[in-house]
PDB file of N, CA and C in Angstrom:
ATOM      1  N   UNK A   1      79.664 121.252  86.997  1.00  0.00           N
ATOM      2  CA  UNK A   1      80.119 121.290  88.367  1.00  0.00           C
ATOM      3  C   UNK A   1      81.184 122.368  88.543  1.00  0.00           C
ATOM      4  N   UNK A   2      82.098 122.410  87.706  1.00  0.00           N
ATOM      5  CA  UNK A   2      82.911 123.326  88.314  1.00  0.00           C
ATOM      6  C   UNK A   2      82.575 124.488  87.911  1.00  0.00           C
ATOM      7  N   UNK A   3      81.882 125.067  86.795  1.00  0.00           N
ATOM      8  CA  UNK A   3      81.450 126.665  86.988  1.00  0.00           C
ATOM      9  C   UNK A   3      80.829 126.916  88.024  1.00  0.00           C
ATOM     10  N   UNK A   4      79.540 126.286  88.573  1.00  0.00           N
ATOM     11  CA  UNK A   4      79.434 126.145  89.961  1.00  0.00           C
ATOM     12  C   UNK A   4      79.969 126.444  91.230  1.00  0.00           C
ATOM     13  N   UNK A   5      81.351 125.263  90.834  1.00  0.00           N
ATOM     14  CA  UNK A   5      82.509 126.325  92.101  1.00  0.00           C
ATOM     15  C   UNK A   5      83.298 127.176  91.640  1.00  0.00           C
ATOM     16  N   UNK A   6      83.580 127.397  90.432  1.00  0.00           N
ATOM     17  CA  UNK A   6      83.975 128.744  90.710  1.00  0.00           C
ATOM     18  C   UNK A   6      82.931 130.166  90.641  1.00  0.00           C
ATOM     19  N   UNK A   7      82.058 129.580  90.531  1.00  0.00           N
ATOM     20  CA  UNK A   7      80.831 130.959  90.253  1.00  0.00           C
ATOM     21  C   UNK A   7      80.222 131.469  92.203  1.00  0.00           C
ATOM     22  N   UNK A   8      81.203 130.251  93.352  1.00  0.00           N
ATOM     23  CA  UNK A   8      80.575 130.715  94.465  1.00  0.00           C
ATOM     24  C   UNK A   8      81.699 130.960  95.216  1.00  0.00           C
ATOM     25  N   UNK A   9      81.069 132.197  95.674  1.00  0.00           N
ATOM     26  CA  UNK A   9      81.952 132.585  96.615  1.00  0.00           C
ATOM     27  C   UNK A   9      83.519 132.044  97.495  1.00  0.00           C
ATOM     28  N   UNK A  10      84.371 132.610  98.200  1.00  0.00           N
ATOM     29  CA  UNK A  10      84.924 131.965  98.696  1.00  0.00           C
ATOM     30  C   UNK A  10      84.228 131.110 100.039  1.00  0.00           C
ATOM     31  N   UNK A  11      83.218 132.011 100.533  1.00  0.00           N
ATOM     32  CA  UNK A  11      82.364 131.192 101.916  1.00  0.00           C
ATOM     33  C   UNK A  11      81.643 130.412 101.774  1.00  0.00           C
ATOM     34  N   UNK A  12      81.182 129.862 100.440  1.00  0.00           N
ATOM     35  CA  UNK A  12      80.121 129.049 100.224  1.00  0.00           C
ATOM     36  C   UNK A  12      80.724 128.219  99.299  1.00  0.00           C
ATOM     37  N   UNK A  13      81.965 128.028  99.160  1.00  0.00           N
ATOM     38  CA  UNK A  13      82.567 127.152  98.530  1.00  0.00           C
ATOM     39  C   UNK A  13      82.466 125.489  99.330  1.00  0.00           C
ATOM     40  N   UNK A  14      82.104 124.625  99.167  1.00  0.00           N
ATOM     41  CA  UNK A  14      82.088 123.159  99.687  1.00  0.00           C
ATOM     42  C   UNK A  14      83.575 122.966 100.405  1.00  0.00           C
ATOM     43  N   UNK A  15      83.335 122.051 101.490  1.00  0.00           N
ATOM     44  CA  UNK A  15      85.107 121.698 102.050  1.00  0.00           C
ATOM     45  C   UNK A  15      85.618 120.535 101.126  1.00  0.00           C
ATOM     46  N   UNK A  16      84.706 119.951 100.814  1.00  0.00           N
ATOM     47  CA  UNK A  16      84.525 118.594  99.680  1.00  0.00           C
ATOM     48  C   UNK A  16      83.856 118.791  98.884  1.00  0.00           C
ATOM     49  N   UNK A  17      84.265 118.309  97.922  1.00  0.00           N
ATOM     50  CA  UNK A  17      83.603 117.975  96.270  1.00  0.00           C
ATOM     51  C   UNK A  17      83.400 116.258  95.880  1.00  0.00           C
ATOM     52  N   UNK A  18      82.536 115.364  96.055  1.00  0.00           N
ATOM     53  CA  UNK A  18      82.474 114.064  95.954  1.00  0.00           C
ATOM     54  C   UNK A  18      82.455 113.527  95.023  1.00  0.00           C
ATOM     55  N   UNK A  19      82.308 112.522  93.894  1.00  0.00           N
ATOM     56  CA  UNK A  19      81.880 111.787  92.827  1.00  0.00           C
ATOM     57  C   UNK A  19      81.338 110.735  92.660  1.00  0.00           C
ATOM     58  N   UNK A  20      80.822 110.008  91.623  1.00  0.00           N
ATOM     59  CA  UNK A  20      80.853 108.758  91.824  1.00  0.00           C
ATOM     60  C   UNK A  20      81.544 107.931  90.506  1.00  0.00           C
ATOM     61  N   UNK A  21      82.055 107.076  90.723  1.00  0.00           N
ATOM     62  CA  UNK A  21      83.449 106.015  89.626  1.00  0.00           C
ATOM     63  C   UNK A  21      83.375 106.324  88.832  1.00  0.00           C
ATOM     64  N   UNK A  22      82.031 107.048  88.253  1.00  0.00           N
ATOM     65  CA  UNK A  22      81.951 107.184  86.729  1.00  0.00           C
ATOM     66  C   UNK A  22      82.563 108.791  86.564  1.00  0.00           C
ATOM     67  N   UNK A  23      82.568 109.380  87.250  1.00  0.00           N
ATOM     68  CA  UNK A  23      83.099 111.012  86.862  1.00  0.00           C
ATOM     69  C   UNK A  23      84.900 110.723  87.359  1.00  0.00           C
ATOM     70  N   UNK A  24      85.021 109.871  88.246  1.00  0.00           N
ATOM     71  CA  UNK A  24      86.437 109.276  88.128  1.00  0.00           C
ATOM     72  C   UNK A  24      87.909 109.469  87.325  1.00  0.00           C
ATOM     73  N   UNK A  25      87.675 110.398  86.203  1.00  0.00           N
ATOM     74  CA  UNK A  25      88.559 109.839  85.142  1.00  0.00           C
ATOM     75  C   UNK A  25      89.669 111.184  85.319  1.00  0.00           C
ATOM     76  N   UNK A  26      90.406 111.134  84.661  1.00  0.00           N
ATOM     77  CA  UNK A  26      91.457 112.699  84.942  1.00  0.00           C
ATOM     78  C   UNK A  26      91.100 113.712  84.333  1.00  0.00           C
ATOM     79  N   UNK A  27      90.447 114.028  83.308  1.00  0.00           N
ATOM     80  CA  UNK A  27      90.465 115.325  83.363  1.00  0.00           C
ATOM     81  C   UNK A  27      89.445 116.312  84.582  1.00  0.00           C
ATOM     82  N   UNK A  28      88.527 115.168  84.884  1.00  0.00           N
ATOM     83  CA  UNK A  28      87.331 115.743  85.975  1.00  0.00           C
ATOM     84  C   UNK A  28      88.188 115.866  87.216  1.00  0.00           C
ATOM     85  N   UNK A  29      89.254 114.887  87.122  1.00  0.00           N
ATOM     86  CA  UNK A  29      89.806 114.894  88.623  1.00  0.00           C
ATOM     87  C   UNK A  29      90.832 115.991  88.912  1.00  0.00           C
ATOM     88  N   UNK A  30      91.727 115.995  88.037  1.00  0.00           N
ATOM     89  CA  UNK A  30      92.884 117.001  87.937  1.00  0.00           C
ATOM     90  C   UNK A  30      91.994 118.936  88.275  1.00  0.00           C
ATOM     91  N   UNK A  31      90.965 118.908  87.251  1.00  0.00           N
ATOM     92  CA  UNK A  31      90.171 120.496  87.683  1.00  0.00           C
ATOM     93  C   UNK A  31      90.169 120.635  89.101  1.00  0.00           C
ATOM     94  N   UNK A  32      89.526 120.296  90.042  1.00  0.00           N
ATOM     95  CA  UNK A  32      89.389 120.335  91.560  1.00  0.00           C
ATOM     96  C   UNK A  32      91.085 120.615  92.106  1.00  0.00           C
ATOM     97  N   UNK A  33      92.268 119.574  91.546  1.00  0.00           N
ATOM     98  CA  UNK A  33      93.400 119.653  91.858  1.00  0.00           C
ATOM     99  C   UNK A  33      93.784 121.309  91.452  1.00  0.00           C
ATOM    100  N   UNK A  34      93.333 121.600  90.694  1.00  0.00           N
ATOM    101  CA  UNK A  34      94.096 122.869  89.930  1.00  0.00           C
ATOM    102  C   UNK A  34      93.793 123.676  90.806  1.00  0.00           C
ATOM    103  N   UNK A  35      92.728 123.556  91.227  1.00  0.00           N
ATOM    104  CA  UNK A  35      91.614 124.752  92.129  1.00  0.00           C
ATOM    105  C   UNK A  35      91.868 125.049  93.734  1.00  0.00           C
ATOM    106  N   UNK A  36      92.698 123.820  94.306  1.00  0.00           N
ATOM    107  CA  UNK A  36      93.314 123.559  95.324  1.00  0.00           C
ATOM    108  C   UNK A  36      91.497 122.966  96.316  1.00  0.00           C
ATOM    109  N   UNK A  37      90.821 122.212  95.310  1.00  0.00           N
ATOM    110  CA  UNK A  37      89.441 122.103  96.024  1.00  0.00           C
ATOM    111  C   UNK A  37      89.842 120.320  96.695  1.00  0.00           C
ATOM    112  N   UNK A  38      89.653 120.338  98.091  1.00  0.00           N
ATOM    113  CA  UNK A  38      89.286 119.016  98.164  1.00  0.00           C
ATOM    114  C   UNK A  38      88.209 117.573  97.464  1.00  0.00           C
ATOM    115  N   UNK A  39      88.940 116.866  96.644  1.00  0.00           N
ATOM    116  CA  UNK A  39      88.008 116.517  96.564  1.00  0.00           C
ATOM    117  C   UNK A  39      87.732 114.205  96.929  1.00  0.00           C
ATOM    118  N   UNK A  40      86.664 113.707  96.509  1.00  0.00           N
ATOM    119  CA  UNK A  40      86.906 112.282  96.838  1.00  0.00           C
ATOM    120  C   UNK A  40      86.012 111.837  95.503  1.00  0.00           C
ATOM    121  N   UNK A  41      86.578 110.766  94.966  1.00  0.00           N
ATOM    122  CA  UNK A  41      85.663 109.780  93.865  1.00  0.00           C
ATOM    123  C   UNK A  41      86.018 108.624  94.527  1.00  0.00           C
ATOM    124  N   UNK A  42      84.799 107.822  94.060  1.00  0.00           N
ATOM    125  CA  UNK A  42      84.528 106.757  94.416  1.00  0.00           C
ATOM    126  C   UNK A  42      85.316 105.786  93.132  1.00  0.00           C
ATOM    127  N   UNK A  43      86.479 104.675  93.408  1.00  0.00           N
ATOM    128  CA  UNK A  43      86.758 104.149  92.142  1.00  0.00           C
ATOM    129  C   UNK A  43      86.516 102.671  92.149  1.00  0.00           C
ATOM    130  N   UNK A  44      86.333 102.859  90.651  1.00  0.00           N
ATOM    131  CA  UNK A  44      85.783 100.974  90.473  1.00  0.00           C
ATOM    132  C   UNK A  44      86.885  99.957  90.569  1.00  0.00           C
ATOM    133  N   UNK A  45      86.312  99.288  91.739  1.00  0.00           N
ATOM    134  CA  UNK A  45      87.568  98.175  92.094  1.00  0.00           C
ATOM    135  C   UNK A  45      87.694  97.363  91.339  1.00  0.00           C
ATOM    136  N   UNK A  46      88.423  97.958  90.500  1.00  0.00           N
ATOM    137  CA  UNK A  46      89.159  96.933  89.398  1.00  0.00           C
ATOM    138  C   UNK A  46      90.243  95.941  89.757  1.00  0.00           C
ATOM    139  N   UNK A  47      90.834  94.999  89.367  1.00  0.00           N
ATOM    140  CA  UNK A  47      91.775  93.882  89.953  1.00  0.00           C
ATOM    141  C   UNK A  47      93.042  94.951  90.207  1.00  0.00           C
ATOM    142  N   UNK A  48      93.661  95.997  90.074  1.00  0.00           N
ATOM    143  CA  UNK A  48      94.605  96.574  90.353  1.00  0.00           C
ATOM    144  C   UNK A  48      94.231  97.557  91.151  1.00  0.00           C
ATOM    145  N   UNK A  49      93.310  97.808  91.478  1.00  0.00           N
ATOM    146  CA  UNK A  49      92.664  98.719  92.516  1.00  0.00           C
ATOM    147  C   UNK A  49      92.675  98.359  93.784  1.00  0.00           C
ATOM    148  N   UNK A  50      92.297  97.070  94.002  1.00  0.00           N
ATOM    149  CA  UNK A  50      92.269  95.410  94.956  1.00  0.00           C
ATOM    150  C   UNK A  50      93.963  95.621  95.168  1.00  0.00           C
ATOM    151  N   UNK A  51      94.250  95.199  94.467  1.00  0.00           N
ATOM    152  CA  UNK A  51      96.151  95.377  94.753  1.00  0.00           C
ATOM    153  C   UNK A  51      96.293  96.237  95.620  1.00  0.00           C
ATOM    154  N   UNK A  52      96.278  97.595  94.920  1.00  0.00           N
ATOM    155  CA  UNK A  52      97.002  98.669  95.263  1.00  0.00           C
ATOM    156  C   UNK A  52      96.485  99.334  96.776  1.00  0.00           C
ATOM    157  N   UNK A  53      95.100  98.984  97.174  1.00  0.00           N
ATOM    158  CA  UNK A  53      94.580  99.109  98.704  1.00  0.00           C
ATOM    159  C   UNK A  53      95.215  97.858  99.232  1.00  0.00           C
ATOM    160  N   UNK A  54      95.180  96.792  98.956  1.00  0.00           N
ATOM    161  CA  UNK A  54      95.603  95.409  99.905  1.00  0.00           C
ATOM    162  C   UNK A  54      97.239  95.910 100.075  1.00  0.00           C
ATOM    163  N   UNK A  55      98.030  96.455  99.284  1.00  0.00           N
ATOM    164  CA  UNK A  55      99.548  97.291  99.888  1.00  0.00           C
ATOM    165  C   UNK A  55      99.287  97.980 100.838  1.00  0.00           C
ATOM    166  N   UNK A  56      98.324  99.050 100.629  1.00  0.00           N
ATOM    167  CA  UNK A  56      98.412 100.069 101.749  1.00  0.00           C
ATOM    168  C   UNK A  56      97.957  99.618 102.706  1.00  0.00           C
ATOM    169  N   UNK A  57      97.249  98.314 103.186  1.00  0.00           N
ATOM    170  CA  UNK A  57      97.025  98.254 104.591  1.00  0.00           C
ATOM    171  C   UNK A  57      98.152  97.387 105.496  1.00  0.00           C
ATOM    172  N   UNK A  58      99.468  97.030 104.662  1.00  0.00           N
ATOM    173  CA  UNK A  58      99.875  96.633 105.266  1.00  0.00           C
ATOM    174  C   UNK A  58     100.982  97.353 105.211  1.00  0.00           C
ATOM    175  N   UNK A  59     100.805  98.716 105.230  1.00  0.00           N
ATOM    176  CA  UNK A  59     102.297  99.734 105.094  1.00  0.00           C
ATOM    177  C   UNK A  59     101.550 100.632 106.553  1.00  0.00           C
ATOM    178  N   UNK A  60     102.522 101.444 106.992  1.00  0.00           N
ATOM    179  CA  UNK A  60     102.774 102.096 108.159  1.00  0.00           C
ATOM    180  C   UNK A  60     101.545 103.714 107.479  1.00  0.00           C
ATOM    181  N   UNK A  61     101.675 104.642 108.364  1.00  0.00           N
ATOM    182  CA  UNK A  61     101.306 105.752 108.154  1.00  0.00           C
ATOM    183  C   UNK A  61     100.097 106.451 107.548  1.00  0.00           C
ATOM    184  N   UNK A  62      98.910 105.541 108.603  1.00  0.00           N
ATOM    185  CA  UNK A  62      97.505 105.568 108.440  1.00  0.00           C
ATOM    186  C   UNK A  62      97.761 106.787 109.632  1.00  0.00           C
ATOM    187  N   UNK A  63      96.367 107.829 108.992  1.00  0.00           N
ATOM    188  CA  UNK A  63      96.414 108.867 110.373  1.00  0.00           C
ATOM    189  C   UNK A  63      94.820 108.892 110.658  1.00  0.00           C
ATOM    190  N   UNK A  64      94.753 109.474 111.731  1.00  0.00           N
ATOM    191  CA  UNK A  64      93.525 109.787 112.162  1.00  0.00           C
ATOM    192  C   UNK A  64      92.405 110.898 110.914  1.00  0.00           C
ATOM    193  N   UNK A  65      91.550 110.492 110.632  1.00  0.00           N
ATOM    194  CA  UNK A  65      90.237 110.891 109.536  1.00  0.00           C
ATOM    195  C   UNK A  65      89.112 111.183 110.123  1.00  0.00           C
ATOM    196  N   UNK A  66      89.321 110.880 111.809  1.00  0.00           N
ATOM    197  CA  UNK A  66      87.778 111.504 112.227  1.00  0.00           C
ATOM    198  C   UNK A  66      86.975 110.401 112.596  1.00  0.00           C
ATOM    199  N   UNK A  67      85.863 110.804 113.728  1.00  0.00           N
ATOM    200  CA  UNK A  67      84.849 109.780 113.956  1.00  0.00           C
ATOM    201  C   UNK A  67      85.081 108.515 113.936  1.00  0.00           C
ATOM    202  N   UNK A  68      86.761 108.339 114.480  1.00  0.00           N
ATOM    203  CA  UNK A  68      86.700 106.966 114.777  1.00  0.00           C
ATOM    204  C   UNK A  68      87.747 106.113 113.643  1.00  0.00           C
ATOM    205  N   UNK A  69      87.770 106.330 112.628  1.00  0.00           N
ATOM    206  CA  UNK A  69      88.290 106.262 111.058  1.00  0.00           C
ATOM    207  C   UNK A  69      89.678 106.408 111.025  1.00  0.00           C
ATOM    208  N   UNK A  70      90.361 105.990 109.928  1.00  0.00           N
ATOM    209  CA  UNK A  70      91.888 106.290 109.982  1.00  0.00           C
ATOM    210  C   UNK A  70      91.732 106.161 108.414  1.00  0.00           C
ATOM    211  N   UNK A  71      92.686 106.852 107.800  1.00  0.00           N
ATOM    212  CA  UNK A  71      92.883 107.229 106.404  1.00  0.00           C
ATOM    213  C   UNK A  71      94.748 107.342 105.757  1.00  0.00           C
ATOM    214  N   UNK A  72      94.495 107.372 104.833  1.00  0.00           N
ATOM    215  CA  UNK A  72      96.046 107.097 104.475  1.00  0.00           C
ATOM    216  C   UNK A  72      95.770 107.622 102.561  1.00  0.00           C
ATOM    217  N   UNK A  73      96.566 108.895 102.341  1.00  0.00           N
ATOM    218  CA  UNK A  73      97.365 109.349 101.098  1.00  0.00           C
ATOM    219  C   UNK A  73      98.090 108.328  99.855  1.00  0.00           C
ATOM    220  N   UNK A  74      97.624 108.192  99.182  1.00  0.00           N
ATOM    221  CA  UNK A  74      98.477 107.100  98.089  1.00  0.00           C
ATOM    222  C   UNK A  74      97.693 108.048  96.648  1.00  0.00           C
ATOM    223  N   UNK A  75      98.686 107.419  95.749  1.00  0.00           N
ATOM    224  CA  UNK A  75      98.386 107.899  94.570  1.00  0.00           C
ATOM    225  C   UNK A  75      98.521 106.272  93.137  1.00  0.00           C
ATOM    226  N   UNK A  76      97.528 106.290  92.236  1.00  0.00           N
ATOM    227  CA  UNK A  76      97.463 105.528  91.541  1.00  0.00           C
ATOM    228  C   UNK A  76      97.198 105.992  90.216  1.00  0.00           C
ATOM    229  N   UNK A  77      97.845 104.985  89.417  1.00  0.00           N
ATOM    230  CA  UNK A  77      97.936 105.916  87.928  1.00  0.00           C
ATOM    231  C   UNK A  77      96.597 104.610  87.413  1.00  0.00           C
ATOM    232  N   UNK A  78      95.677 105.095  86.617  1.00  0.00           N
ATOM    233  CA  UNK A  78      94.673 104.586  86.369  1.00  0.00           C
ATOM    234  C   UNK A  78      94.881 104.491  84.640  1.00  0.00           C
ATOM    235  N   UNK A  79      94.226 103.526  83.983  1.00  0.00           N
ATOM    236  CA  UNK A  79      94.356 103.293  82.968  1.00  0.00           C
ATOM    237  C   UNK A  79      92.856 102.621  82.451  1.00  0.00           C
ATOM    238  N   UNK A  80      92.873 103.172  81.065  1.00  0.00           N
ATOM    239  CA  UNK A  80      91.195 102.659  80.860  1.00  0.00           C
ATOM    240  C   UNK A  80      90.400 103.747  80.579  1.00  0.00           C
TER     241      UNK A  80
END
């Protein structure tokens, strides 16, 4: 995947890069970070995963995401 993006252009570069739980892990995730590439994985709701969303919906500073949607920035240190 990522020679990919870096092998394309700047105009044909994706606005998003997606995953699924299983490509999840940090070193796959951090590359995209380095690259300044947007990206989203899907993570396996593990019992601290459950936690750590059931906080954020009851904290302030959800913003608008489009089509209706509201979204909110958090960061989680994953283990495993």
């Amino acid at each position: 995947m990522l020679k990919i993006l870096d092998d394309l252009p700047v105009a044909r570069q994706p606005a998003l890069v997606r995953g699924d739980c299983a490509l999840g892990n940090d070193p796959l995730m951090s590359a995209p970070e380095e690259r300044l590439q947007p990206y989203l994985f899907k993570l396996k709701l593990s019992k601290n995963v459950k936690r750590h969303i059931g906080r954020l919906f009851r904290e302030n500073g959800w913003g608008d995401a489009g089509q209706g949607w509201e979204g909110r920035d958090s960061a989680l240190a994953l283990t495993g």
